[in-house]
Each structure stands twice: as C-alpha cells, then as structure tokens.
PDB file of N, CA and C in Angstrom:
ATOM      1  N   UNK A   1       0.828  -1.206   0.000  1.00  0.00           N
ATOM      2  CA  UNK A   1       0.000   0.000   0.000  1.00  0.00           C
ATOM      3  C   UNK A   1       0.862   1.256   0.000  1.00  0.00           C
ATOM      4  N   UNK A   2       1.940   1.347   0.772  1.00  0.00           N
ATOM      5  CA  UNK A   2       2.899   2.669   0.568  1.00  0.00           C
ATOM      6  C   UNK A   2       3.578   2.574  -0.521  1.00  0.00           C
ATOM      7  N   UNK A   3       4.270   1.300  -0.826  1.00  0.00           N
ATOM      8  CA  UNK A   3       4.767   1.814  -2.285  1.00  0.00           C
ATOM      9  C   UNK A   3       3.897   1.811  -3.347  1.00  0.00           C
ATOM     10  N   UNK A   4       2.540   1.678  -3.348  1.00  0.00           N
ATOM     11  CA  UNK A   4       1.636   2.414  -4.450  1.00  0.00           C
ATOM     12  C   UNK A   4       1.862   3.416  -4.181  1.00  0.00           C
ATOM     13  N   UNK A   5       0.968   4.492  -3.191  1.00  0.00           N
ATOM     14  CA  UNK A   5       0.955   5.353  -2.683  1.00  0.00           C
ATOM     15  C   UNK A   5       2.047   6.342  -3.397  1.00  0.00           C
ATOM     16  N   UNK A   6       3.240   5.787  -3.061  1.00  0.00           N
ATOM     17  CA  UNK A   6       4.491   6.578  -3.469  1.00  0.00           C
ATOM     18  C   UNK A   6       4.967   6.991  -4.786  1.00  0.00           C
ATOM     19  N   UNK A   7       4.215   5.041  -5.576  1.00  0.00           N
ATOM     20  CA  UNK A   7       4.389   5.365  -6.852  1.00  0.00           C
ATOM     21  C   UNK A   7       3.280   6.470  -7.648  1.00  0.00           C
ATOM     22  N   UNK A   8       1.872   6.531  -7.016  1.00  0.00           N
ATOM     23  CA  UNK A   8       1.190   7.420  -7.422  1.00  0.00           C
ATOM     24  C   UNK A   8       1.602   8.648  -7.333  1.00  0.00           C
ATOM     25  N   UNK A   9       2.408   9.112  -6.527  1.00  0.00           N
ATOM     26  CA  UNK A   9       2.854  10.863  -6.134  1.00  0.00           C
ATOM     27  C   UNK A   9       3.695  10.780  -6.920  1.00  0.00           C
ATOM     28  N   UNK A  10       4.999  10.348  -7.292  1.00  0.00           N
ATOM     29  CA  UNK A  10       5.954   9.785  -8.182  1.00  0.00           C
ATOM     30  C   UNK A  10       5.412  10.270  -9.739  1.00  0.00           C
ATOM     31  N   UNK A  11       4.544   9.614  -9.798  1.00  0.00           N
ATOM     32  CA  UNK A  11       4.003   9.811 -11.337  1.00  0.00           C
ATOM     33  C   UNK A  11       2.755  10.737 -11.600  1.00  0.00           C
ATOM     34  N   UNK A  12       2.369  11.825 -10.529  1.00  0.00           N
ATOM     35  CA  UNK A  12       2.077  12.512 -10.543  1.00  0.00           C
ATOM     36  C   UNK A  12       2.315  13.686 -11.103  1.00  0.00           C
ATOM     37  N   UNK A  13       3.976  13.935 -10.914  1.00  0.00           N
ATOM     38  CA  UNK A  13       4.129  15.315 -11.447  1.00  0.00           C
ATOM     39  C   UNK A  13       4.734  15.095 -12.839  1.00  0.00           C
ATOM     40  N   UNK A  14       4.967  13.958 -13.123  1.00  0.00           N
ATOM     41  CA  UNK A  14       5.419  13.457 -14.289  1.00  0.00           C
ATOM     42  C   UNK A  14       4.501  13.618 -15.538  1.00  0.00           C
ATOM     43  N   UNK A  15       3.287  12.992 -15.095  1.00  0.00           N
ATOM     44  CA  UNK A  15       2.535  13.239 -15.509  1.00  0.00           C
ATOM     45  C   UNK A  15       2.092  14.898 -16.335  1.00  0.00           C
ATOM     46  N   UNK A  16       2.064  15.758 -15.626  1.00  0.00           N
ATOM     47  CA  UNK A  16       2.076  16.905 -15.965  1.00  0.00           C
ATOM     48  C   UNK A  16       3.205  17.113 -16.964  1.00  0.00           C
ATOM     49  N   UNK A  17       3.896  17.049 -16.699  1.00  0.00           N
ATOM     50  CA  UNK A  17       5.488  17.338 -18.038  1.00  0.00           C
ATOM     51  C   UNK A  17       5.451  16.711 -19.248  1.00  0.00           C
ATOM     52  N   UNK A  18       4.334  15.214 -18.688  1.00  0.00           N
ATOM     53  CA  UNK A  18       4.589  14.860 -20.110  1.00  0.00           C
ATOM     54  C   UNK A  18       3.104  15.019 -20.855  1.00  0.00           C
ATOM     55  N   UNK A  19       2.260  15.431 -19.990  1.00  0.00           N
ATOM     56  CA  UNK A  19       1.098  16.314 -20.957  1.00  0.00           C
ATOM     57  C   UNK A  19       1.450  17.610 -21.591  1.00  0.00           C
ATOM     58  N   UNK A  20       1.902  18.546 -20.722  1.00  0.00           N
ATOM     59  CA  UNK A  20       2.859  20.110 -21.452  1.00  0.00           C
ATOM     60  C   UNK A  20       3.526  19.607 -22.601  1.00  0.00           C
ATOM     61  N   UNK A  21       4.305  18.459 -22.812  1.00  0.00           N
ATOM     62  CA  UNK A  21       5.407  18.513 -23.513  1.00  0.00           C
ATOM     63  C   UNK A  21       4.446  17.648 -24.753  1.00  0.00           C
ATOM     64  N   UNK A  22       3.234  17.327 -24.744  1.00  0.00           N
ATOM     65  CA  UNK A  22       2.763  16.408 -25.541  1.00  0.00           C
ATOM     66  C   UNK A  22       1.434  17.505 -26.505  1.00  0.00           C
ATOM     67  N   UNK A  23       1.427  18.869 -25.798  1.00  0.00           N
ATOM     68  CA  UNK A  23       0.611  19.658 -26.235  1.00  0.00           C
ATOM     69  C   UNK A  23       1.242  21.136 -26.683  1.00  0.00           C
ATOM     70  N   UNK A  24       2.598  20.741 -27.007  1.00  0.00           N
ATOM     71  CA  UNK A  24       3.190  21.785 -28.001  1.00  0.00           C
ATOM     72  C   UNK A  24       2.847  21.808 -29.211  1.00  0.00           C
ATOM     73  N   UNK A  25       1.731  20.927 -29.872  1.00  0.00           N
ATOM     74  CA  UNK A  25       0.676  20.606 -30.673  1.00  0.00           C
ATOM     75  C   UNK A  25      -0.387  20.775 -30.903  1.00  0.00           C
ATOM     76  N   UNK A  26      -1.396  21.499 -30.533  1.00  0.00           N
ATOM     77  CA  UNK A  26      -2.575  21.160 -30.677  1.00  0.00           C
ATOM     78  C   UNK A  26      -3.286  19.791 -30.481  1.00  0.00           C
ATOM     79  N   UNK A  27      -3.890  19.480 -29.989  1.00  0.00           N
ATOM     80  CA  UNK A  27      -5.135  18.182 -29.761  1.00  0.00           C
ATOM     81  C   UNK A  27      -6.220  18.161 -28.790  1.00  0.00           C
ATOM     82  N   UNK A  28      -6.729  17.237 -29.317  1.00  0.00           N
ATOM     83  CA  UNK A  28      -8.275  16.721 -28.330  1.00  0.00           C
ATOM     84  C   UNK A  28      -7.733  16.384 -27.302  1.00  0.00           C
ATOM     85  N   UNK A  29      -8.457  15.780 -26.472  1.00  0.00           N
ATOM     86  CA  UNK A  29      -8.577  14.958 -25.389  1.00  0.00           C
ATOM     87  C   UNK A  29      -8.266  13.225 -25.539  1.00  0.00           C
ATOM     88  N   UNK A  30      -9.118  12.964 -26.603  1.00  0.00           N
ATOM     89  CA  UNK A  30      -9.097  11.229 -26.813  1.00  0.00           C
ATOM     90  C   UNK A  30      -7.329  11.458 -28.018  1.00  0.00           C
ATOM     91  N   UNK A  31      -7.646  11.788 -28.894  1.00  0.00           N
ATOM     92  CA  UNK A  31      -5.959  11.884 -29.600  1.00  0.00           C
ATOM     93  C   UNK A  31      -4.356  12.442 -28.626  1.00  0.00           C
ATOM     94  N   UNK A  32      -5.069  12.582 -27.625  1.00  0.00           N
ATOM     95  CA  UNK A  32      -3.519  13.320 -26.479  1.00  0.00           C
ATOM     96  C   UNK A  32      -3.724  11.795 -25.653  1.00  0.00           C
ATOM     97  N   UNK A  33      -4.680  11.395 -25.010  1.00  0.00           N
ATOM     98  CA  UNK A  33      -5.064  10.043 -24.946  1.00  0.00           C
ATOM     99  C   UNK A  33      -3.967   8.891 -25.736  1.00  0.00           C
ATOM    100  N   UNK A  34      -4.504   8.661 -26.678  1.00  0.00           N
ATOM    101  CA  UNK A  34      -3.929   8.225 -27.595  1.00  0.00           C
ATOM    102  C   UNK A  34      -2.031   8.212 -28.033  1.00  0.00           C
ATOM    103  N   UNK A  35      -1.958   9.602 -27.874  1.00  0.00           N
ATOM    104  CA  UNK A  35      -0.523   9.791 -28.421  1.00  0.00           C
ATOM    105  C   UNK A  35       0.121   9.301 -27.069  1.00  0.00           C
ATOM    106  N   UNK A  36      -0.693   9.355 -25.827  1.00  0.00           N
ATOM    107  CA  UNK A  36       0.548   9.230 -24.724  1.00  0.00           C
ATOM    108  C   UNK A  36       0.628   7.288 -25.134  1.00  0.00           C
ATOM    109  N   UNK A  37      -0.446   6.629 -25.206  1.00  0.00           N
ATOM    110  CA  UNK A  37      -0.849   5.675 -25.302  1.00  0.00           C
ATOM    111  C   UNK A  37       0.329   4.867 -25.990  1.00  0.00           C
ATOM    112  N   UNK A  38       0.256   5.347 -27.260  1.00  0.00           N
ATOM    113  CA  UNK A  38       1.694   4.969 -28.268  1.00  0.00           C
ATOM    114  C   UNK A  38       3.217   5.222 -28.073  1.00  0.00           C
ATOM    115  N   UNK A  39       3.068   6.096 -26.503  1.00  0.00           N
ATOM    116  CA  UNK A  39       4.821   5.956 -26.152  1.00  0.00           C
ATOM    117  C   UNK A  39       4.805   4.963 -24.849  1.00  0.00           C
ATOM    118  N   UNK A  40       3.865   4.590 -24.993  1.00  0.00           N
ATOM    119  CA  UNK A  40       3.501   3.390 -23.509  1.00  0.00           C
ATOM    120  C   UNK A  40       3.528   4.368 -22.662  1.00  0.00           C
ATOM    121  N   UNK A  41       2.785   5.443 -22.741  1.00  0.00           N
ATOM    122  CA  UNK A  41       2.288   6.103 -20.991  1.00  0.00           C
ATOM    123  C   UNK A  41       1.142   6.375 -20.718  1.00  0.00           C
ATOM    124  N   UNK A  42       1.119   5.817 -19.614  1.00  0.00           N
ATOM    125  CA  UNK A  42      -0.141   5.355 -18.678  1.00  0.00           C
ATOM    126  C   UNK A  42      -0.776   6.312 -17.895  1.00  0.00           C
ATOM    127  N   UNK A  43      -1.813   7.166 -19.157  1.00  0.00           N
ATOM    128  CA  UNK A  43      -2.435   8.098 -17.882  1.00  0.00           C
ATOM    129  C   UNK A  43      -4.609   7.381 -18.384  1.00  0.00           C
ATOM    130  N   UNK A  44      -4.979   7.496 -17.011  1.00  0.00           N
ATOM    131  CA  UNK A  44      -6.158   7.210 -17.510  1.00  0.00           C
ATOM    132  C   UNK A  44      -6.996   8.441 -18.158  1.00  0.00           C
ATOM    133  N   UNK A  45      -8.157   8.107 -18.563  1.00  0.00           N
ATOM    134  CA  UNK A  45      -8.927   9.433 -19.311  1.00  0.00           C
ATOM    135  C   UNK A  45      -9.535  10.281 -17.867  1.00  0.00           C
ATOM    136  N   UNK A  46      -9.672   9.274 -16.663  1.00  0.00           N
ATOM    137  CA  UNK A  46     -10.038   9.875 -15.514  1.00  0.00           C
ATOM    138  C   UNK A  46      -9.381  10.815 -15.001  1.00  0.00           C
ATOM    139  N   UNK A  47      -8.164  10.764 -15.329  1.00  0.00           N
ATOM    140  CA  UNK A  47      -7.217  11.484 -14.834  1.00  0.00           C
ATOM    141  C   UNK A  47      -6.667  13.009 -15.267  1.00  0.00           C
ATOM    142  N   UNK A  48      -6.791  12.216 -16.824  1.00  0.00           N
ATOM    143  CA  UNK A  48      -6.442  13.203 -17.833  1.00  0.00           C
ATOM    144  C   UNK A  48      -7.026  14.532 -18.060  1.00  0.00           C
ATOM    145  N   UNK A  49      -7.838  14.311 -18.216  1.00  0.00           N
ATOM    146  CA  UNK A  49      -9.463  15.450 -18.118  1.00  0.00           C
ATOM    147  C   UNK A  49      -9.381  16.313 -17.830  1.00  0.00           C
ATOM    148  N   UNK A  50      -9.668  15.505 -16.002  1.00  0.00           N
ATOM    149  CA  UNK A  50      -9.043  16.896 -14.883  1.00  0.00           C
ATOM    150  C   UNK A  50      -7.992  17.801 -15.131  1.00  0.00           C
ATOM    151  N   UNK A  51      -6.982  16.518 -15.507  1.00  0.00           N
ATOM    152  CA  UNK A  51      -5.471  17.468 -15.350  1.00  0.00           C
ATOM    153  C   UNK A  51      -5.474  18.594 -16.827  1.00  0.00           C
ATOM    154  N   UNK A  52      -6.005  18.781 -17.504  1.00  0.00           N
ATOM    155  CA  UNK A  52      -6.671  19.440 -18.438  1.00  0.00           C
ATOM    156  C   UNK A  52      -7.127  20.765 -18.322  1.00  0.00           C
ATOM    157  N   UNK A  53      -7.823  20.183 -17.676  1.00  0.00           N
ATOM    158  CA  UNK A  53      -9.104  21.854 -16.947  1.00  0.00           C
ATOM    159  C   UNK A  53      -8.463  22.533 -16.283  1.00  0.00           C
ATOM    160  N   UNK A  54      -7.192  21.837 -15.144  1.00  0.00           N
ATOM    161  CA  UNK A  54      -6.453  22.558 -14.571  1.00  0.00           C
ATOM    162  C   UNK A  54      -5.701  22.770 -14.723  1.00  0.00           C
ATOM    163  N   UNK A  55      -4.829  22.683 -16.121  1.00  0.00           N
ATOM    164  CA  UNK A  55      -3.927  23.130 -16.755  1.00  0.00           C
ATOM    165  C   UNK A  55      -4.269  24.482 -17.327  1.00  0.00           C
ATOM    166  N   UNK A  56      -6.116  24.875 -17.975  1.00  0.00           N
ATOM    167  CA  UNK A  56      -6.522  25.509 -18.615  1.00  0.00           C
ATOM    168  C   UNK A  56      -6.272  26.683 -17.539  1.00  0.00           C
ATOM    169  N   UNK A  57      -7.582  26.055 -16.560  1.00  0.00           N
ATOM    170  CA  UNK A  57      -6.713  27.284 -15.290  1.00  0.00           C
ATOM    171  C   UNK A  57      -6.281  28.030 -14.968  1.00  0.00           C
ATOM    172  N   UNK A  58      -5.102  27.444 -15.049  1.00  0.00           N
ATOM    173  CA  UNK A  58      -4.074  27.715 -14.314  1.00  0.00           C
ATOM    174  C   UNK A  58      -3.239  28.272 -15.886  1.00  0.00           C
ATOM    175  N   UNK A  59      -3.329  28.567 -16.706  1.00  0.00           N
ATOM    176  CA  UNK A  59      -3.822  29.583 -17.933  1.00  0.00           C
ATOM    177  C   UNK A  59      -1.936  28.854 -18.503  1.00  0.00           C
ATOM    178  N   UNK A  60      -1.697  27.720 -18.381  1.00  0.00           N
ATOM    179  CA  UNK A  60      -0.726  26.705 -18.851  1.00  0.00           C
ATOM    180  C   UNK A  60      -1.525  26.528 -20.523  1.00  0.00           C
ATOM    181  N   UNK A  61      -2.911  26.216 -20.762  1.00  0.00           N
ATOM    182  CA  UNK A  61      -3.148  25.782 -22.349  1.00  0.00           C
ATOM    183  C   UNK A  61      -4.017  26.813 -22.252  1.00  0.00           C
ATOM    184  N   UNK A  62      -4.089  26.815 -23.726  1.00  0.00           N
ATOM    185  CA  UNK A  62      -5.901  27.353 -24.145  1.00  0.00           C
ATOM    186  C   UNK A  62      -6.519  26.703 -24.724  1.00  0.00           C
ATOM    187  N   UNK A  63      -7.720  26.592 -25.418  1.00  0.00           N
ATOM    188  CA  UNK A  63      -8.395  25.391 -25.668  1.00  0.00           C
ATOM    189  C   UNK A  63      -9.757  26.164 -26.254  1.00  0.00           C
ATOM    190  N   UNK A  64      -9.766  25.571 -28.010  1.00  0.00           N
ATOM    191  CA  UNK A  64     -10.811  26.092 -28.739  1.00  0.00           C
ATOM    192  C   UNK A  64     -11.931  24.644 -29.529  1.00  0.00           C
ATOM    193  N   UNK A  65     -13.020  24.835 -29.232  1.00  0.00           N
ATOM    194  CA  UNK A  65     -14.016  23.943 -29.681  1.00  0.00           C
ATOM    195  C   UNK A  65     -14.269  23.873 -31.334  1.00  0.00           C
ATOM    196  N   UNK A  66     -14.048  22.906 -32.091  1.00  0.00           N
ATOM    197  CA  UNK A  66     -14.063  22.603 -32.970  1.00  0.00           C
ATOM    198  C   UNK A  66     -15.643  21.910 -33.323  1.00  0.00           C
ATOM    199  N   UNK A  67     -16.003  22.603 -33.927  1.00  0.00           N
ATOM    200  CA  UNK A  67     -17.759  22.078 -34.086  1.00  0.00           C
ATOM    201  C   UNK A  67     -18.281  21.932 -35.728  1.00  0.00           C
ATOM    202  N   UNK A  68     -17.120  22.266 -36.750  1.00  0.00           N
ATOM    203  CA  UNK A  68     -16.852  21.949 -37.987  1.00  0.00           C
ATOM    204  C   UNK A  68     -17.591  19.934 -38.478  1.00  0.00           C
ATOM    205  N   UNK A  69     -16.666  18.920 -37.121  1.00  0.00           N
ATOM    206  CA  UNK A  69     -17.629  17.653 -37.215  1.00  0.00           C
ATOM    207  C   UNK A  69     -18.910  17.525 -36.466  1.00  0.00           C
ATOM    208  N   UNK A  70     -19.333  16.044 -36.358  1.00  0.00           N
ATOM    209  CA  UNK A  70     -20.618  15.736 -35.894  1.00  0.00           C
ATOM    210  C   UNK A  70     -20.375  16.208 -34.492  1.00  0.00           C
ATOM    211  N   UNK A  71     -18.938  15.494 -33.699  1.00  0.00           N
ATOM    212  CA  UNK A  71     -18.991  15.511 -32.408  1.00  0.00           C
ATOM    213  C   UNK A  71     -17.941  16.679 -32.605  1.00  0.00           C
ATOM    214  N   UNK A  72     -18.851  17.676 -31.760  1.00  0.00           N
ATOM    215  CA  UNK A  72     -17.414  18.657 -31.268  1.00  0.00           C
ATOM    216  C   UNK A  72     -16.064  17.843 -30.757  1.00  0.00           C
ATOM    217  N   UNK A  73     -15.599  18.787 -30.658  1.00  0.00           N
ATOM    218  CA  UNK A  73     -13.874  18.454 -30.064  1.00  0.00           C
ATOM    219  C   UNK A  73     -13.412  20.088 -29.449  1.00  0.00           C
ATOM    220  N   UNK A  74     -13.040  19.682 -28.071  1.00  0.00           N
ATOM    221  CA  UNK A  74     -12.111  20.989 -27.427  1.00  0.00           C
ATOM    222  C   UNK A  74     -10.482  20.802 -27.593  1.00  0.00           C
ATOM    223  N   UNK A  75      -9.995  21.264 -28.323  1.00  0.00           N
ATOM    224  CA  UNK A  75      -8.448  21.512 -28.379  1.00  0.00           C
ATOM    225  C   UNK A  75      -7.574  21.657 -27.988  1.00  0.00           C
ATOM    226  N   UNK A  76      -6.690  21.904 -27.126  1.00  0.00           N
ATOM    227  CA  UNK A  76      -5.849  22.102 -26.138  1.00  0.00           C
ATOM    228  C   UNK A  76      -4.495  22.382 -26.893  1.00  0.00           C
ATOM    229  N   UNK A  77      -3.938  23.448 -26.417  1.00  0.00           N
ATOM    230  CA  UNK A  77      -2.509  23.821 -27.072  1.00  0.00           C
ATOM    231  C   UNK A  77      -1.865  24.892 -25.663  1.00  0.00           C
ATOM    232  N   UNK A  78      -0.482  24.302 -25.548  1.00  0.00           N
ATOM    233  CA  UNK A  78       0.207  24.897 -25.119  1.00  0.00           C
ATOM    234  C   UNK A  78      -0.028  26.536 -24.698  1.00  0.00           C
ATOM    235  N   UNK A  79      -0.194  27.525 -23.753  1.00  0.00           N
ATOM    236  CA  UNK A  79       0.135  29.443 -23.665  1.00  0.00           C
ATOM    237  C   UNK A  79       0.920  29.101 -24.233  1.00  0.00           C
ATOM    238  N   UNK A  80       1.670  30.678 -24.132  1.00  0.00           N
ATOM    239  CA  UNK A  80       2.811  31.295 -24.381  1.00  0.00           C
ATOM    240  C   UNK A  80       3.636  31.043 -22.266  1.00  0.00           C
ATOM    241  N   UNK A  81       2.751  31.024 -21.838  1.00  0.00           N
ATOM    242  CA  UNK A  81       3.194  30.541 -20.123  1.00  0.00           C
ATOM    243  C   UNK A  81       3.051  29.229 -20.117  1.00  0.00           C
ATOM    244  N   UNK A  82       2.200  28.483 -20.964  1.00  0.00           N
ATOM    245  CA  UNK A  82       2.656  27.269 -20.747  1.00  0.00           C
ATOM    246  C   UNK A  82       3.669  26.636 -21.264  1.00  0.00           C
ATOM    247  N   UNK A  83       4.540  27.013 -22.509  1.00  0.00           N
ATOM    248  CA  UNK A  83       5.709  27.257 -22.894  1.00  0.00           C
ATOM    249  C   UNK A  83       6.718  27.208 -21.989  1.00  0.00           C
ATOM    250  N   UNK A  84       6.767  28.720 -21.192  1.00  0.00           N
ATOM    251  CA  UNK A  84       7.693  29.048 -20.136  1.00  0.00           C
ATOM    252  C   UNK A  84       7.751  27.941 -19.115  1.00  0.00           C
ATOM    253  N   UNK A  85       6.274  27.313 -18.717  1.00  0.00           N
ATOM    254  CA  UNK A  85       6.318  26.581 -18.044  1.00  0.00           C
ATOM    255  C   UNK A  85       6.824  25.162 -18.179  1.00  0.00           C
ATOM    256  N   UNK A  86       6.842  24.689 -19.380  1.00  0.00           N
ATOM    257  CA  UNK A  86       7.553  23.551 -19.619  1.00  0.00           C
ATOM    258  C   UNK A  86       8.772  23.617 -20.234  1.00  0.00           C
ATOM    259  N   UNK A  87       9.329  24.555 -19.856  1.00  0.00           N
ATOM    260  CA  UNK A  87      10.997  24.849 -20.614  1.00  0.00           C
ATOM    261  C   UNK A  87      11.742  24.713 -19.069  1.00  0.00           C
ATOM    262  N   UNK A  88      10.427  25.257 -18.286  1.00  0.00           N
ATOM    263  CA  UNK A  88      10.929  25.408 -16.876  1.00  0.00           C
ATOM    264  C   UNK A  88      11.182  23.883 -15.964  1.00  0.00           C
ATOM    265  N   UNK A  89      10.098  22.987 -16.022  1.00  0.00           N
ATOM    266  CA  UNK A  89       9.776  21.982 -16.048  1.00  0.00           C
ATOM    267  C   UNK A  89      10.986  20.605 -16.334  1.00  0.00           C
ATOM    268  N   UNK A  90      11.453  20.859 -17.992  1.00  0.00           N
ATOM    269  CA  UNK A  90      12.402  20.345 -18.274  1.00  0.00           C
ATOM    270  C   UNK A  90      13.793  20.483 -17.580  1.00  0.00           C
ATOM    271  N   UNK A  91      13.820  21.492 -17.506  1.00  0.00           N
ATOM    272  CA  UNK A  91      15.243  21.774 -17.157  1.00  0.00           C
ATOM    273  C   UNK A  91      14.878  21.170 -15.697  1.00  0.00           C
ATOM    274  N   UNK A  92      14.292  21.196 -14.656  1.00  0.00           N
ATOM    275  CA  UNK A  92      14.485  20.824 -13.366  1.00  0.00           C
ATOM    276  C   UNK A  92      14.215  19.586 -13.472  1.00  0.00           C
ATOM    277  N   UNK A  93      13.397  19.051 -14.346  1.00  0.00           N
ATOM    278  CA  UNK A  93      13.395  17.048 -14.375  1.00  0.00           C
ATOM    279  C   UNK A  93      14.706  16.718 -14.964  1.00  0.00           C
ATOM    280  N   UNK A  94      15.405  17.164 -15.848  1.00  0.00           N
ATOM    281  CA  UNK A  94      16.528  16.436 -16.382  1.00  0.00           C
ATOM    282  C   UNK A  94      18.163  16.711 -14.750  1.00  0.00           C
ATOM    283  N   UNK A  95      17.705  18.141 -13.961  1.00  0.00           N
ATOM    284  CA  UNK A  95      18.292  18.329 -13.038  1.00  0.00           C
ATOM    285  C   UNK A  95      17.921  17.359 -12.230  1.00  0.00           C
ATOM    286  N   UNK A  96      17.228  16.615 -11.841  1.00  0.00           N
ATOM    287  CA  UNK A  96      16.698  15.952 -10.921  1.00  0.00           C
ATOM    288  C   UNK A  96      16.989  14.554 -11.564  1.00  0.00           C
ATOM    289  N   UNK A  97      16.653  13.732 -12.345  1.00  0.00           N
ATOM    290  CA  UNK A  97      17.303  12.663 -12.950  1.00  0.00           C
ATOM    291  C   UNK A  97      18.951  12.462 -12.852  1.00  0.00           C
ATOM    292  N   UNK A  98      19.412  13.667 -13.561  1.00  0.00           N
ATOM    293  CA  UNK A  98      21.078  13.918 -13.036  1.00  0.00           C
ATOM    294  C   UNK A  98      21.225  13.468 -11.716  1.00  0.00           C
ATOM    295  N   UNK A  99      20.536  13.675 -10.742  1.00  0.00           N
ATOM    296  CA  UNK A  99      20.858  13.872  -9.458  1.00  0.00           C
ATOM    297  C   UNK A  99      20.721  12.265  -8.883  1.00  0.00           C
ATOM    298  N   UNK A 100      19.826  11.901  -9.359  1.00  0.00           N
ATOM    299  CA  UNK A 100      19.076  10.252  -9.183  1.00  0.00           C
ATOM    300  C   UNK A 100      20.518   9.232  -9.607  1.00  0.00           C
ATOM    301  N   UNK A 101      20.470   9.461 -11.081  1.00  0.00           N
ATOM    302  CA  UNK A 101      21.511   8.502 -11.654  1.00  0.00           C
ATOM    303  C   UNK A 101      22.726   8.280 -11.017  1.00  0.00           C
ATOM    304  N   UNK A 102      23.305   9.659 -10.707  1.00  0.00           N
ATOM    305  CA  UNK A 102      24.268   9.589 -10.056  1.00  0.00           C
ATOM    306  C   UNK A 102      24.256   8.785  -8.599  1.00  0.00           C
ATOM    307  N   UNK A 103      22.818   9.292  -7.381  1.00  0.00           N
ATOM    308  CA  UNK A 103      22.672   8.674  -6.409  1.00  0.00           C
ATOM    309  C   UNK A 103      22.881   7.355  -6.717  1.00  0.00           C
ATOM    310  N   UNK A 104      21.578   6.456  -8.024  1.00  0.00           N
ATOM    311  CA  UNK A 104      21.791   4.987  -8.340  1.00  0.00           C
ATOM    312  C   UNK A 104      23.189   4.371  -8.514  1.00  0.00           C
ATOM    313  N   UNK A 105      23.880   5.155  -9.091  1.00  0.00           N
ATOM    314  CA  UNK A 105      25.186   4.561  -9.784  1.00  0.00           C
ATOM    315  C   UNK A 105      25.988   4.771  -8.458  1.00  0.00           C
ATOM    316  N   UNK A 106      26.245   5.644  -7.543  1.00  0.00           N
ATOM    317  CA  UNK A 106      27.016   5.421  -6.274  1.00  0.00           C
ATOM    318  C   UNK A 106      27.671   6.828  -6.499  1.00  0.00           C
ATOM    319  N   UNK A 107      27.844   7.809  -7.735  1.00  0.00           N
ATOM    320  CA  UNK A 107      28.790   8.558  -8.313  1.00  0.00           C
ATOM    321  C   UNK A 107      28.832   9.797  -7.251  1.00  0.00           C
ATOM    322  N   UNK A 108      27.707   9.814  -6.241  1.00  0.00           N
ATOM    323  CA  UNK A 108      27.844  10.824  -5.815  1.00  0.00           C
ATOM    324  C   UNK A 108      28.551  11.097  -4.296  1.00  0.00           C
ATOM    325  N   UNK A 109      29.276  11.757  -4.289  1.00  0.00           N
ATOM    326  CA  UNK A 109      30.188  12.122  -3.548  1.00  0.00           C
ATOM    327  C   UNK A 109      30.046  12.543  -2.211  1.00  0.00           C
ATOM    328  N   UNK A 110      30.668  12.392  -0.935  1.00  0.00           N
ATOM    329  CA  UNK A 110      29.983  13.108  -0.022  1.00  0.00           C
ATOM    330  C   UNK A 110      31.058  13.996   0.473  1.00  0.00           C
TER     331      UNK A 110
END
C-alpha cells in the first residue's frame, strides 16, 4: 500500500510534463489520450481530463471547440506561459534525474 501510494505521487508530477510537452501541438482529449498511449504512458482518461481543466486554469493551455464535425472536439494547445512553463519543467526534471543517476550509480560524492 505505501509503495503504491508513493508510486502514485511519483508519477504525478510526471505526468504533468509529459502532458505540457505532448501539447506543443494542438489536440483533443481522446488523440492526447492516444498519443501518450503509443509511447507506452499510462495516464487514464479519468485522470487526464481533470489534469486538463487545470492546466486551462491555471492559464498553462488554451483550448478552442471545434464544431466543424458531428462531435465537437475541445483543443488544447500549449500558452505562451505554458511554454515558459515547460521549458521550466524540463530543465528541473533532467536536473533531478542527473541527481538520481548519479545517487543509483554510487557517483555521488559526499
């Protein structure tokens, strides 16, 4: 039960970086779905949604309704802050991995 727990917080914020980084594109909901789907990552649609709306929010995407087909579609694309925000994002996950590998491998020094 704790190492779920752990792994859920774990892949929590991950999660987020790799929705930002997956909506420097334009897309729906079910095709962002989808695209994470095809790099083998595991977010549910339950999940996704939310993290969506509160990305919108929190003024990270914007998001325009497409009503051109039968079934609308809401869009989702990257601000210009959500940009900033995942440039920001990157750089502190690849800092933080650095930091890991090294812990794993023993490299780090005391």
């Amino acid at each position: 039960m704790i190492i779920n727990n752990l792994e859920v917080e774990l892949k929590r914020g991950t999660q987020t970086l790799q929705v930002l980084f997956l909506l420097k594109n334009e897309q729906y909901g079910y095709s962002l779905l989808q695209a994470l789907e095809e790099r083998q990552i595991n977010i549910e649609a339950g999940t996704l949604y939310p993290l969506l709306r509160r990305l919108e929010t929190q003024r990270m995407l914007t998001s325009n309704w497409d009503t051109s087909e039968s079934r609308p579609r809401k869009y989702y694309v990257l601000s210009p802050f959500g940009e900033e925000v995942l440039e920001h994002l990157i750089k502190t996950w690849t800092e933080i991995n650095d930091e890991m590998m090294k812990l794993i491998k023993g490299d780090n020094k005391q």
